[in-house]
Protein backbone atom coordinates (compact mmCIF):
# COMPACT_ATOMS: atom_id res chain seq x y z
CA UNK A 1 -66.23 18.44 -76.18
CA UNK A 2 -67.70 15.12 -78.04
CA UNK A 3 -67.28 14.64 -81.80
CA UNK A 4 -71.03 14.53 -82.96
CA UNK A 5 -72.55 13.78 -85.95
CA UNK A 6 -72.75 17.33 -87.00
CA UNK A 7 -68.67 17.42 -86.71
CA UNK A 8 -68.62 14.71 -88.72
CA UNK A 9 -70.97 16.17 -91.51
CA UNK A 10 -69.00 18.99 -91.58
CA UNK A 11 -66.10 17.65 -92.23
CA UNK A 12 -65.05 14.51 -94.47
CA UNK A 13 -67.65 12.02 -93.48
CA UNK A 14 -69.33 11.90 -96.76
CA UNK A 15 -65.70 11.82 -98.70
CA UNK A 16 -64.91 8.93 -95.57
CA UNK A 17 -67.79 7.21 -96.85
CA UNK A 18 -66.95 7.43 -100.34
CA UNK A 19 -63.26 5.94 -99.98
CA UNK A 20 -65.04 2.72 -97.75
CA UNK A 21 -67.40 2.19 -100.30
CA UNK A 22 -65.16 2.59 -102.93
CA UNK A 23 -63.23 0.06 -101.43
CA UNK A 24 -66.06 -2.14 -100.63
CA UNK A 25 -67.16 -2.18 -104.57
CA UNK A 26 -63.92 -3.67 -105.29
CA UNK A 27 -63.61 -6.39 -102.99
CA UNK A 28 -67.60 -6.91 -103.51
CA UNK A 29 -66.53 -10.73 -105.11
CA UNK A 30 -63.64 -12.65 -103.96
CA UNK A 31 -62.70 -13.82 -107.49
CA UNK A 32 -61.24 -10.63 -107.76
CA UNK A 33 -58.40 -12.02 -105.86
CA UNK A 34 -56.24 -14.19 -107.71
CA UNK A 35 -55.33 -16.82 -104.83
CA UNK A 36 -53.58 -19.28 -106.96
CA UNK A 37 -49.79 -18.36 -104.98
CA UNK A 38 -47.16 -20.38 -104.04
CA UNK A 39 -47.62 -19.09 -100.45
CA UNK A 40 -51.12 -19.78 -99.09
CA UNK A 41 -49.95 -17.77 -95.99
CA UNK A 42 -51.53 -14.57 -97.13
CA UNK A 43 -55.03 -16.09 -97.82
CA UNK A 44 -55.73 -17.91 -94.59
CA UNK A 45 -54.17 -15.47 -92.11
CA UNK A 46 -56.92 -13.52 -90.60
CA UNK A 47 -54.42 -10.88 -90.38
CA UNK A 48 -54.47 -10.82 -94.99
CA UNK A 49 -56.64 -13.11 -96.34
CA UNK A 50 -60.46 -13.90 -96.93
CA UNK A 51 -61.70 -14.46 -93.38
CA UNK A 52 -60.38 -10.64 -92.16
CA UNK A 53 -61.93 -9.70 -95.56
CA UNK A 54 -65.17 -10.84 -94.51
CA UNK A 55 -65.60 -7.95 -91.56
CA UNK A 56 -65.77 -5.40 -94.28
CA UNK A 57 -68.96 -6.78 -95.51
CA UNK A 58 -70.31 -8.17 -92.29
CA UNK A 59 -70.01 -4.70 -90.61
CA UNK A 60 -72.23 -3.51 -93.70
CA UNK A 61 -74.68 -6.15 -92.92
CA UNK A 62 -77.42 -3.66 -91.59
CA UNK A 63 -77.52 -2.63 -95.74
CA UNK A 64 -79.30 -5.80 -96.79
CA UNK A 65 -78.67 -9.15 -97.59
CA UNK A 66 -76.30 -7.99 -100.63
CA UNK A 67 -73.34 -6.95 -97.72
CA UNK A 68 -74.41 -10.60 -95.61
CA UNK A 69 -74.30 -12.64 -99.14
CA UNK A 70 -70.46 -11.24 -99.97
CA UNK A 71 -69.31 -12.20 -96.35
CA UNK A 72 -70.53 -15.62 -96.62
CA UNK A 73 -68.60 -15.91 -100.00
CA UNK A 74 -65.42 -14.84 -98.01
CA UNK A 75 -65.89 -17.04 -95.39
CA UNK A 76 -66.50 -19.87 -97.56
CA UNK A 77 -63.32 -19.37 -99.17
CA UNK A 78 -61.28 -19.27 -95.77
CA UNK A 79 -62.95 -22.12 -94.72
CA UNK A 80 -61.76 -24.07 -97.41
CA UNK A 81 -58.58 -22.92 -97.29
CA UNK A 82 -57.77 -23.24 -93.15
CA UNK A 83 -59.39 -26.94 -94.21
CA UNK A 84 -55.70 -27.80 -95.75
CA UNK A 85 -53.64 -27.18 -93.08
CA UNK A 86 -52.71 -28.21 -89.37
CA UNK A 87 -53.76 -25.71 -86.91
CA UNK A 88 -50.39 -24.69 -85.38
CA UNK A 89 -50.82 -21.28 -83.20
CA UNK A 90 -53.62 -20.14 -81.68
CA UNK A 91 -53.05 -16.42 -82.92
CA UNK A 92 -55.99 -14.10 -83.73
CA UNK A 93 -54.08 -12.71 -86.44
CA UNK A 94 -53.33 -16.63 -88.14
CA UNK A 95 -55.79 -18.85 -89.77
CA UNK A 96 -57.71 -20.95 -86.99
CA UNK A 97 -58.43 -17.95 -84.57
CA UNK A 98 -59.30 -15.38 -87.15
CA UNK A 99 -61.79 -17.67 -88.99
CA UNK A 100 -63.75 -18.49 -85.70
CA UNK A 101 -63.70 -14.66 -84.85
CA UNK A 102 -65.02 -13.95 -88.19
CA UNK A 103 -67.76 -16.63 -88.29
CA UNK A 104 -69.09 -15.48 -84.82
CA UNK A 105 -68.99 -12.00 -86.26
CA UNK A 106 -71.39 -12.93 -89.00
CA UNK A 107 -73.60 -14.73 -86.64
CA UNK A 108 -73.92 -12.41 -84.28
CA UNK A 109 -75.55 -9.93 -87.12
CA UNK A 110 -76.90 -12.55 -89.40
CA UNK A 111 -77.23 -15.73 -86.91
CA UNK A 112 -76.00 -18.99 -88.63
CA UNK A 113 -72.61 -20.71 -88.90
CA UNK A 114 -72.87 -22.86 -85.62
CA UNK A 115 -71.81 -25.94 -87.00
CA UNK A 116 -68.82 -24.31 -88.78
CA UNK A 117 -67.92 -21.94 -85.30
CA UNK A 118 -68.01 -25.87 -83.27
CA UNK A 119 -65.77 -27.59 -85.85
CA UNK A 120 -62.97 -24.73 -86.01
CA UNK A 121 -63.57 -23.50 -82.05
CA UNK A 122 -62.49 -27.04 -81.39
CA UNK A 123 -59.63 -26.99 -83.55
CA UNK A 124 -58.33 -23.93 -81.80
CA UNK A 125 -59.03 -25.12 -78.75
CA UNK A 126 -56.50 -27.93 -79.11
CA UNK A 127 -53.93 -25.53 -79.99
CA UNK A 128 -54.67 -23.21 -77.21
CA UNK A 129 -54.19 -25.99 -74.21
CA UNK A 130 -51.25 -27.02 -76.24
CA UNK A 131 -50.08 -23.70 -75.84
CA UNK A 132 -51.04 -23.04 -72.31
CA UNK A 133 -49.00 -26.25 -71.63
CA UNK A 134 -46.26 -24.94 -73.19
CA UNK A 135 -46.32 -21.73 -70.85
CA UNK A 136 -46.78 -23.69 -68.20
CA UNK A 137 -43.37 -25.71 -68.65
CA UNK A 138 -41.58 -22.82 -70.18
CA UNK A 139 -42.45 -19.66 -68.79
CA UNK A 140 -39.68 -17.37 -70.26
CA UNK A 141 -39.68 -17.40 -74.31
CA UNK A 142 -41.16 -15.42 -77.25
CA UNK A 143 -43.84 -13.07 -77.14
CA UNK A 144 -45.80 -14.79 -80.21
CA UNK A 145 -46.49 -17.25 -77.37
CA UNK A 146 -49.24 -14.99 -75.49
CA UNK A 147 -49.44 -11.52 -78.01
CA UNK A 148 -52.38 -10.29 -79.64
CA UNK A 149 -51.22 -11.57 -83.36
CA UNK A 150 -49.85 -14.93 -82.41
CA UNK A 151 -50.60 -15.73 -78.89
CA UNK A 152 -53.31 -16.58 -76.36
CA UNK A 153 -54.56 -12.89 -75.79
CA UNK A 154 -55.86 -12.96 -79.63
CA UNK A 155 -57.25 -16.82 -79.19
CA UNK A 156 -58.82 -15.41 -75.82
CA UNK A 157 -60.12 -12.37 -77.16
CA UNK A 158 -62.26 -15.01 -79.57
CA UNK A 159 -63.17 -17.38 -76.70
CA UNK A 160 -64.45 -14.18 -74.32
CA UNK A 161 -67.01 -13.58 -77.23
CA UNK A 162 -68.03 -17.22 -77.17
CA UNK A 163 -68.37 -17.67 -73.59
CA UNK A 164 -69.96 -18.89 -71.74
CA UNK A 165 -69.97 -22.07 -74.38
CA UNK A 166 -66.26 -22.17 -73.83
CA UNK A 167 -65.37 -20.98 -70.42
CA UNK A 168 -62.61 -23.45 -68.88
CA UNK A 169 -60.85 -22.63 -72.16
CA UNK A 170 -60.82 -19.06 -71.56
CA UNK A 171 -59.60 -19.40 -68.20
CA UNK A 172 -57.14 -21.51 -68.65
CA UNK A 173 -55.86 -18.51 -71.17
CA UNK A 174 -56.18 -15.92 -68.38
CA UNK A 175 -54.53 -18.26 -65.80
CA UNK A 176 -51.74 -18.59 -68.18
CA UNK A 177 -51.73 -14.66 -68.51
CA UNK A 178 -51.83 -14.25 -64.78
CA UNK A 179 -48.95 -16.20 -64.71
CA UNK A 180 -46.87 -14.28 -67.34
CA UNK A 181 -47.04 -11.71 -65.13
CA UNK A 182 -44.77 -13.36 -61.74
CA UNK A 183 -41.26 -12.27 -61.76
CA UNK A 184 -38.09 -14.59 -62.17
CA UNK A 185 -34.53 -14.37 -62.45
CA UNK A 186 -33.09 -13.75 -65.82
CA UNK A 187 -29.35 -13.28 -66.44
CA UNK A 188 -28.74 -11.85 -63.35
CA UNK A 189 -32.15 -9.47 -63.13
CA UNK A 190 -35.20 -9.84 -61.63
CA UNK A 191 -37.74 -9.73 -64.72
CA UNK A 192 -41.81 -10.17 -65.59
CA UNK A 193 -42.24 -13.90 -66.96
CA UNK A 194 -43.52 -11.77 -70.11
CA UNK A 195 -40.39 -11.12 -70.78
CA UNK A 196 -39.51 -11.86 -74.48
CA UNK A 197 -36.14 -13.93 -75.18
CA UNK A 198 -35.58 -12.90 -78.56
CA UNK A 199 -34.84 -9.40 -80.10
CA UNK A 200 -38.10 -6.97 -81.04
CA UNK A 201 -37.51 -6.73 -84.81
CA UNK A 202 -34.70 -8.30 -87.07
CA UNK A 203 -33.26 -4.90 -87.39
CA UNK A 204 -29.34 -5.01 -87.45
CA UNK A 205 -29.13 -1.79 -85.65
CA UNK A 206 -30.66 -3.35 -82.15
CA UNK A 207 -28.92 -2.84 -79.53
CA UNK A 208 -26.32 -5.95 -78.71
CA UNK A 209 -28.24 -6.33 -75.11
CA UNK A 210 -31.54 -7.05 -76.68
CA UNK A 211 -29.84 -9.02 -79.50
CA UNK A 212 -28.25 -11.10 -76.93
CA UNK A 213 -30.71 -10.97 -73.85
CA UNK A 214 -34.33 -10.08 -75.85
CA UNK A 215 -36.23 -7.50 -74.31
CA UNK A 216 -39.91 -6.13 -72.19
CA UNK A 217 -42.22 -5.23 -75.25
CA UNK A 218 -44.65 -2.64 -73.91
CA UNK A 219 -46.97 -2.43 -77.02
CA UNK A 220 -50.71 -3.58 -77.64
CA UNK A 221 -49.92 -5.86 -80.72
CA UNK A 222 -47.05 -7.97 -79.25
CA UNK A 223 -46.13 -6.67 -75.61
CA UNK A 224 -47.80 -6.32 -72.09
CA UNK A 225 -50.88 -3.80 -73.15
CA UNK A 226 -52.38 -6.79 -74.73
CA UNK A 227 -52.91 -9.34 -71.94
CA UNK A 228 -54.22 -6.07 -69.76
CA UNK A 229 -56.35 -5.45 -72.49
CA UNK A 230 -58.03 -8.73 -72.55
CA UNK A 231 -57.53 -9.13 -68.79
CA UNK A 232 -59.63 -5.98 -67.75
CA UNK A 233 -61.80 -7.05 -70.78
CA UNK A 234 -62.68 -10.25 -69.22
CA UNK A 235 -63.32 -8.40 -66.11
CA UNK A 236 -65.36 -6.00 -67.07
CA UNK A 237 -67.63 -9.06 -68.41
CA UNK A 238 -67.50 -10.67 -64.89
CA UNK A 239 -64.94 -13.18 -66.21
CA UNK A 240 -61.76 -13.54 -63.39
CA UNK A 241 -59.60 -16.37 -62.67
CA UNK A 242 -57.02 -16.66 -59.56
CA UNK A 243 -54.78 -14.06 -59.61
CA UNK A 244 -56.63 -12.12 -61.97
CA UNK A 245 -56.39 -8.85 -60.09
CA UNK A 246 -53.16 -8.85 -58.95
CA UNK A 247 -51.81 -9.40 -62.31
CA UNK A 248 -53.80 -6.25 -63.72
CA UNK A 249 -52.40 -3.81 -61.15
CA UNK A 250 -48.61 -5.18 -62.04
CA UNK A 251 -48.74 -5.10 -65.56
CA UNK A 252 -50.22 -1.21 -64.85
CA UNK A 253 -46.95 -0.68 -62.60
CA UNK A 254 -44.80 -2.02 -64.71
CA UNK A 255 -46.72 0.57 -67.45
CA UNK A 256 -46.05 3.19 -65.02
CA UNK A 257 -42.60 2.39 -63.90
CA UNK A 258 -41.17 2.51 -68.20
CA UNK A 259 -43.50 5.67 -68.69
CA UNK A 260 -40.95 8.45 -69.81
CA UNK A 261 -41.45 11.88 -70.04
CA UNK A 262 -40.58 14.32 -72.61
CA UNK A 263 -41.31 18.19 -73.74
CA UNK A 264 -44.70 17.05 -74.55
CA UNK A 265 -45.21 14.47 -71.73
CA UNK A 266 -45.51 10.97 -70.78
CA UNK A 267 -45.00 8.30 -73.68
CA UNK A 268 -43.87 4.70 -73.54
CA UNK A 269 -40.89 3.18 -75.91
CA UNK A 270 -41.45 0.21 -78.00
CA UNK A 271 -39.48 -2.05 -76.24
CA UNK A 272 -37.13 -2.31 -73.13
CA UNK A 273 -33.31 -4.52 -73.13
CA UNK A 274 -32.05 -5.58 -70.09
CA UNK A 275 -29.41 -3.17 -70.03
CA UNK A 276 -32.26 -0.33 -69.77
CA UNK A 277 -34.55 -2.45 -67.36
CA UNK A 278 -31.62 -2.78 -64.68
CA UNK A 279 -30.80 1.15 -64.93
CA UNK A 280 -27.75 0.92 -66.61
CA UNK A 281 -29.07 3.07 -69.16
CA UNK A 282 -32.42 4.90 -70.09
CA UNK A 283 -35.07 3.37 -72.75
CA UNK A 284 -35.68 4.47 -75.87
CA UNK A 285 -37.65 7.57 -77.18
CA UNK A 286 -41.13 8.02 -78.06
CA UNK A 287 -43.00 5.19 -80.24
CA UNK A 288 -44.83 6.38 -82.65
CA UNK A 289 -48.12 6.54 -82.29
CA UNK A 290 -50.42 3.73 -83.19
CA UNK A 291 -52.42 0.79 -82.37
CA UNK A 292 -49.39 -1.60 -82.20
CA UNK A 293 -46.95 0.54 -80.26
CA UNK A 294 -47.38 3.40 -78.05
CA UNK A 295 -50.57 5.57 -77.21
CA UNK A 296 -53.12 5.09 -78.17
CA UNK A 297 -52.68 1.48 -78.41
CA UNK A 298 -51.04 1.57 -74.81
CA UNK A 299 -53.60 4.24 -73.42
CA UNK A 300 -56.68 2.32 -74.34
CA UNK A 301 -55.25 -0.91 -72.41
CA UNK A 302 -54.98 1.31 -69.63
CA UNK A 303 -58.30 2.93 -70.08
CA UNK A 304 -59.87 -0.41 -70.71
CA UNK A 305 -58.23 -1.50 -67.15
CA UNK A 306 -59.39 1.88 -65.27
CA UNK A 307 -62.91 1.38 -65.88
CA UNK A 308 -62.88 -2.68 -65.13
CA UNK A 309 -61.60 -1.82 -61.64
CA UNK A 310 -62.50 1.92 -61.38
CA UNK A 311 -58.85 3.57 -60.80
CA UNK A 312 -59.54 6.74 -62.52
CA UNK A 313 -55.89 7.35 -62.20
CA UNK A 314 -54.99 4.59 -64.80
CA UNK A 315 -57.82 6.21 -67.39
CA UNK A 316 -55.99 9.71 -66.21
CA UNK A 317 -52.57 8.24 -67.71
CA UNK A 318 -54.14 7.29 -70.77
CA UNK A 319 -55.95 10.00 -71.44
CA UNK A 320 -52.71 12.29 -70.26
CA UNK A 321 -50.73 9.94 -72.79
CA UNK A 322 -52.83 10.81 -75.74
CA UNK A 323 -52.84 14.30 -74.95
CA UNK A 324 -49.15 13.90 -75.31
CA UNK A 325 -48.78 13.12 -78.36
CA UNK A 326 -51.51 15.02 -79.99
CA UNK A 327 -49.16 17.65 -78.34
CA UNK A 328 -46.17 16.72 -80.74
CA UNK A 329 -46.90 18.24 -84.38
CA UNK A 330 -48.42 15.73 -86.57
CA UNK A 331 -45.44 15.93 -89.48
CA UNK A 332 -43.01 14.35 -86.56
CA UNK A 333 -45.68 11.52 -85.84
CA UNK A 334 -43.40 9.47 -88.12
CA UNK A 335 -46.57 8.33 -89.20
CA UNK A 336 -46.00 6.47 -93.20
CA UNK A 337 -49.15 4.25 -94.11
CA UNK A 338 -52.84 4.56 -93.67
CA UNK A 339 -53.35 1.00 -92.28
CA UNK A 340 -54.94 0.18 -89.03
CA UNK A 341 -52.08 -1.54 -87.34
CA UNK A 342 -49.53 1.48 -87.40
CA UNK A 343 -50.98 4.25 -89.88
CA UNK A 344 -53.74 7.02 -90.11
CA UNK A 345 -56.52 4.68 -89.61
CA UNK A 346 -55.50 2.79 -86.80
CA UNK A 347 -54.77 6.55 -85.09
CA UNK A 348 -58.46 7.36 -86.33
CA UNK A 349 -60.44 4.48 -85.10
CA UNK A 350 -58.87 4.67 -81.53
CA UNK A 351 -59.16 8.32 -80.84
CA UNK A 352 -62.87 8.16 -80.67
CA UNK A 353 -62.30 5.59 -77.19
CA UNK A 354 -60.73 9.27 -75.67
CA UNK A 355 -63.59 11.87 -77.81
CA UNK A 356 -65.35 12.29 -74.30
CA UNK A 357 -62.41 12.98 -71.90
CA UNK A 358 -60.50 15.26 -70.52
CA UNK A 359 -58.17 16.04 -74.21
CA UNK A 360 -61.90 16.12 -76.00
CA UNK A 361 -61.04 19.12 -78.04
CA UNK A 362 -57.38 17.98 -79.04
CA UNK A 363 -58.87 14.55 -80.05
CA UNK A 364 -62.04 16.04 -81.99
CA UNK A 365 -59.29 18.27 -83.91
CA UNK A 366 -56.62 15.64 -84.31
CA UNK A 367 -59.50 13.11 -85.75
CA UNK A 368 -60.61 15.60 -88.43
CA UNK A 369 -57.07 16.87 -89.51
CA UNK A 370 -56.16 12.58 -89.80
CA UNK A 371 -60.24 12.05 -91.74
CA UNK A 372 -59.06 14.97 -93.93
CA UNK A 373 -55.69 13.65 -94.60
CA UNK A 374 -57.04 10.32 -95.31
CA UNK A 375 -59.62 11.21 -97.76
CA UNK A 376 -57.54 13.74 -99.41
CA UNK A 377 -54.53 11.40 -100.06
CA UNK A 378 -57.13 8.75 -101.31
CA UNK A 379 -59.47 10.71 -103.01
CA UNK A 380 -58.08 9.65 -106.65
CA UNK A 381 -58.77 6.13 -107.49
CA UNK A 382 -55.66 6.16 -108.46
CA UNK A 383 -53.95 6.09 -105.03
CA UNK A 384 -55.78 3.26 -103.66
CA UNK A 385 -55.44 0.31 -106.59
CA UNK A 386 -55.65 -3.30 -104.64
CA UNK A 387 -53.29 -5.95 -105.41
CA UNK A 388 -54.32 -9.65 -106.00
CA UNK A 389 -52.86 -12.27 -103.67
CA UNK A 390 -51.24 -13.43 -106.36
CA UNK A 391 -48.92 -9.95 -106.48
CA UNK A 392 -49.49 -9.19 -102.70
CA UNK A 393 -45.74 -10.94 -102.10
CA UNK A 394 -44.29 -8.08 -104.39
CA UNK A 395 -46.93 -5.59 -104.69
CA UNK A 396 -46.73 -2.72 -107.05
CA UNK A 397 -45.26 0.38 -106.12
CA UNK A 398 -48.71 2.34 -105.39
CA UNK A 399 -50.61 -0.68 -104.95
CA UNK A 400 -52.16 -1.85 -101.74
CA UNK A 401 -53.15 -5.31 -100.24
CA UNK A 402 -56.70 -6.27 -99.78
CA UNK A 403 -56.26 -7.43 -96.04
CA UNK A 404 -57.49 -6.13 -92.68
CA UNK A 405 -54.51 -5.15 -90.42
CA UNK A 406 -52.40 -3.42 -93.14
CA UNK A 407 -54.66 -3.42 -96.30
CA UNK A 408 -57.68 -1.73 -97.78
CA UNK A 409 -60.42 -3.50 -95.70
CA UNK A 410 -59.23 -1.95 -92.45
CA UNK A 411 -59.12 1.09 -94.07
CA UNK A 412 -62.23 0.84 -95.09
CA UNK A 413 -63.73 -0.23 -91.63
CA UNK A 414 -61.75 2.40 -89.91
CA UNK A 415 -63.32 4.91 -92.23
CA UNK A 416 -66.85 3.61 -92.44
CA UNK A 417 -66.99 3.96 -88.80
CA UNK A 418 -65.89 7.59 -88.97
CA UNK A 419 -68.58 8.34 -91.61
CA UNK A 420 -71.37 6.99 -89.55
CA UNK A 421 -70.59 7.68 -86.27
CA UNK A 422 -71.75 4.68 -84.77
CA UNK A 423 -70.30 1.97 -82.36
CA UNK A 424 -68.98 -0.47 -84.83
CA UNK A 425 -69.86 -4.11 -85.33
CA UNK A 426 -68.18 -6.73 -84.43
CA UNK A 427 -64.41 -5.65 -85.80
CA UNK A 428 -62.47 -3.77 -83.44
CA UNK A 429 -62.78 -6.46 -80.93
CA UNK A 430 -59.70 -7.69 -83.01
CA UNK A 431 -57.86 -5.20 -81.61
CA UNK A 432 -58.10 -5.68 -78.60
CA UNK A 433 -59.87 -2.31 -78.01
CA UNK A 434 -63.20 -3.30 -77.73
């Protein structure tokens, strides 16, 4: 059963639309935000500052030249601001990356910006051989190295929308992911070259294997669903390097080989140590679900991969995946936040990839009891008050941050695309869903 417009109606669209636009009216000026900080960090990551800002307005652009004129303003401030600093990662989520992705999104509704997309394309594009190098003469290390936020699947995410302008780029990004994905010896194991060398999280209750020997992270925001993502992406837009393939069906096995099942079916942990990777013992329990970690972040990789190289089976495990956990009652979703990158909205805007398969009516019921939760819980004004950048280091209990992945403008987008219904522009490509 598909969600139409008429479900929508129904339900909270209107309310949906009310908490975007509510959100929208504040940010409609980017003097709101104080940005005079001691840490510029959260104004020129795309991930927190102006140029993931800009999306909000630039997905609005179809409402006149209002929406188009507040973008610009945003993007003239993260210009400026990326201006004052050396490019040093390629990361979508970072400054250089997420200020080229946001320029192209404005010209691709508004047209514009070429001179500004050559100037920081080339910037990034120095970072990104720089980077590829570095894979190339150190294959094992951290996953910021080829992850969505901090790596080459992010920068190439970017460079697949700008090809064919900057196609040897890309490809050197995917042949660099293709090669991530050849196995080596590690500490006695045999183990993916994705294999990250450093514990997932700083969290003092990590296990001492991962501590000491790092870990497989299996998620869409830092582990081995991104590069499939962008992989069968690239694929799917006739873009395919050496190896391209082969490196798609292993990182699916290796999906399928740390798939564990539970009372409510498959599900994929967060991350895998050594320890658990050799057998010694069994991987962690279910991830919560979100766009980071687990499904549906995980099941839209795999869908994404299923229809670039038409293995129904790999969109079957996604769509089984989600049916999973829309199987496990909400209240034990361990779900805390309403941001896109692990809260309500991220859960929201991904469902509607898995609205016309085989768990339609689970998804069409999940995605009104999460609209109705959303607009319910932000209904007062009150609930949804937007820091400055100024007090984003040590925000206010109750307060929110204006940014994209974990702040008000993803909700926002997340929700305006509920309300309308529509394929939406130009954003979720960030994600790596789209």
């Amino acid at each position: 059963m598909a969600v139409t417009t008429a479900h929508r109606e129904a339900g909270f669209a209107r309310k949906a639309r009310d908490v975007a636009d509510r959100v929208a009216g504040t940010l409609r000026s980017p003097d709101v935000l104080d940005t005079l900080v001691d840490d510029p960090g959260d104004v020129l990551s795309f991930a927190d500052g102006f140029s993931g800002i800009s999306l909000l307005f630039t997905a609005r652009a179809a409402e006149g030249i209002e929406s188009r004129t507040v973008a610009h303003a945003y993007l003239q401030r993260a210009a400026a601001a990326v201006s004052r600093v050396y490019p040093r990662n390629p990361g979508l989520y970072l400054e250089t990356a997420g200020l080229a992705f946001a320029l192209d999104a404005a010209a691709s509704v508004g047209g514009g910006y070429g001179k500004a997309l050559a100037t920081v394309d080339q910037a990034l594009i120095e970072v990104v051989e720089e980077r590829c190098r570095d894979i190339e003469e150190n294959p094992l290390g951290p996953f910021h190295r080829y992850d969505v936020i901090g790596g080459l699947t992010g920068a190439g995410r970017h460079l697949l929308g700008r090809a064919p302008e900057h196609l040897p780029t890309l490809e050197r990004v995917l042949g660099a992911l293709v090669s991530l994905t050849r196995s080596l010896r590690y500490h006695g194991e045999t183990v993916p070259a994705l294999w990250a060398t450093h514990p997932p999280n700083l969290r003092s209750e990590n296990p001492y294997s991962t501590r000491k020997y790092g870990h497989l992270n299996t998620g869409l925001s830092h582990g081995i669903a991104g590069p499939l993502a962008l992989l069968s992406l690239a694929h799917a837009r006739g873009v395919a390097v050496p190896g391209h393939e082969r490196a798609v069906r292993t990182l699916v096995a290796l999906l399928e080989r740390l798939a564990r099942e539970d009372e409510f079916g498959v599900h994929w942990p967060n991350a895998v140590s050594l320890d658990e990777w050799a057998g010694v013992r069994r991987a962690m329990g279910r991830a919560r679900p979100s766009w980071c970690y687990g499904a549906p972040g995980i099941a839209r990789a795999l869908q994404l991969a299923g229809e670039a190289f038409g293995e129904p089976g790999w969109t079957a495990l996604a769509t089984e995946s989600v049916g999973s956990f829309l199987k496990v009652p909400m209240e034990h979703w361990a779900i805390d936040h309403w941001s896109l990158c692990h809260g309500w909205s991220g859960l929201l805007h991904l469902l509607r990839f898995f609205r016309d398969s085989a768990e339609a009516d689970r998804v069409h019921h999940a995605t009104e009891d999460i609209a109705r939760r959303l607009v319910t819980g932000l209904a007062d004004p009150e609930a949804l008050r937007i820091t400055t950048f100024r007090e984003t280091a040590a925000p206010r209990h109750g307060w929110t941050t204006p940014g994209f992945l974990t702040g008000a403008t993803g909700l926002a987008l997340a929700l305006h695309a509920y309300a309308s219904g529509e394929p939406p522009v130009a954003w979720d490509a960030a994600l790596l869903v789209a």
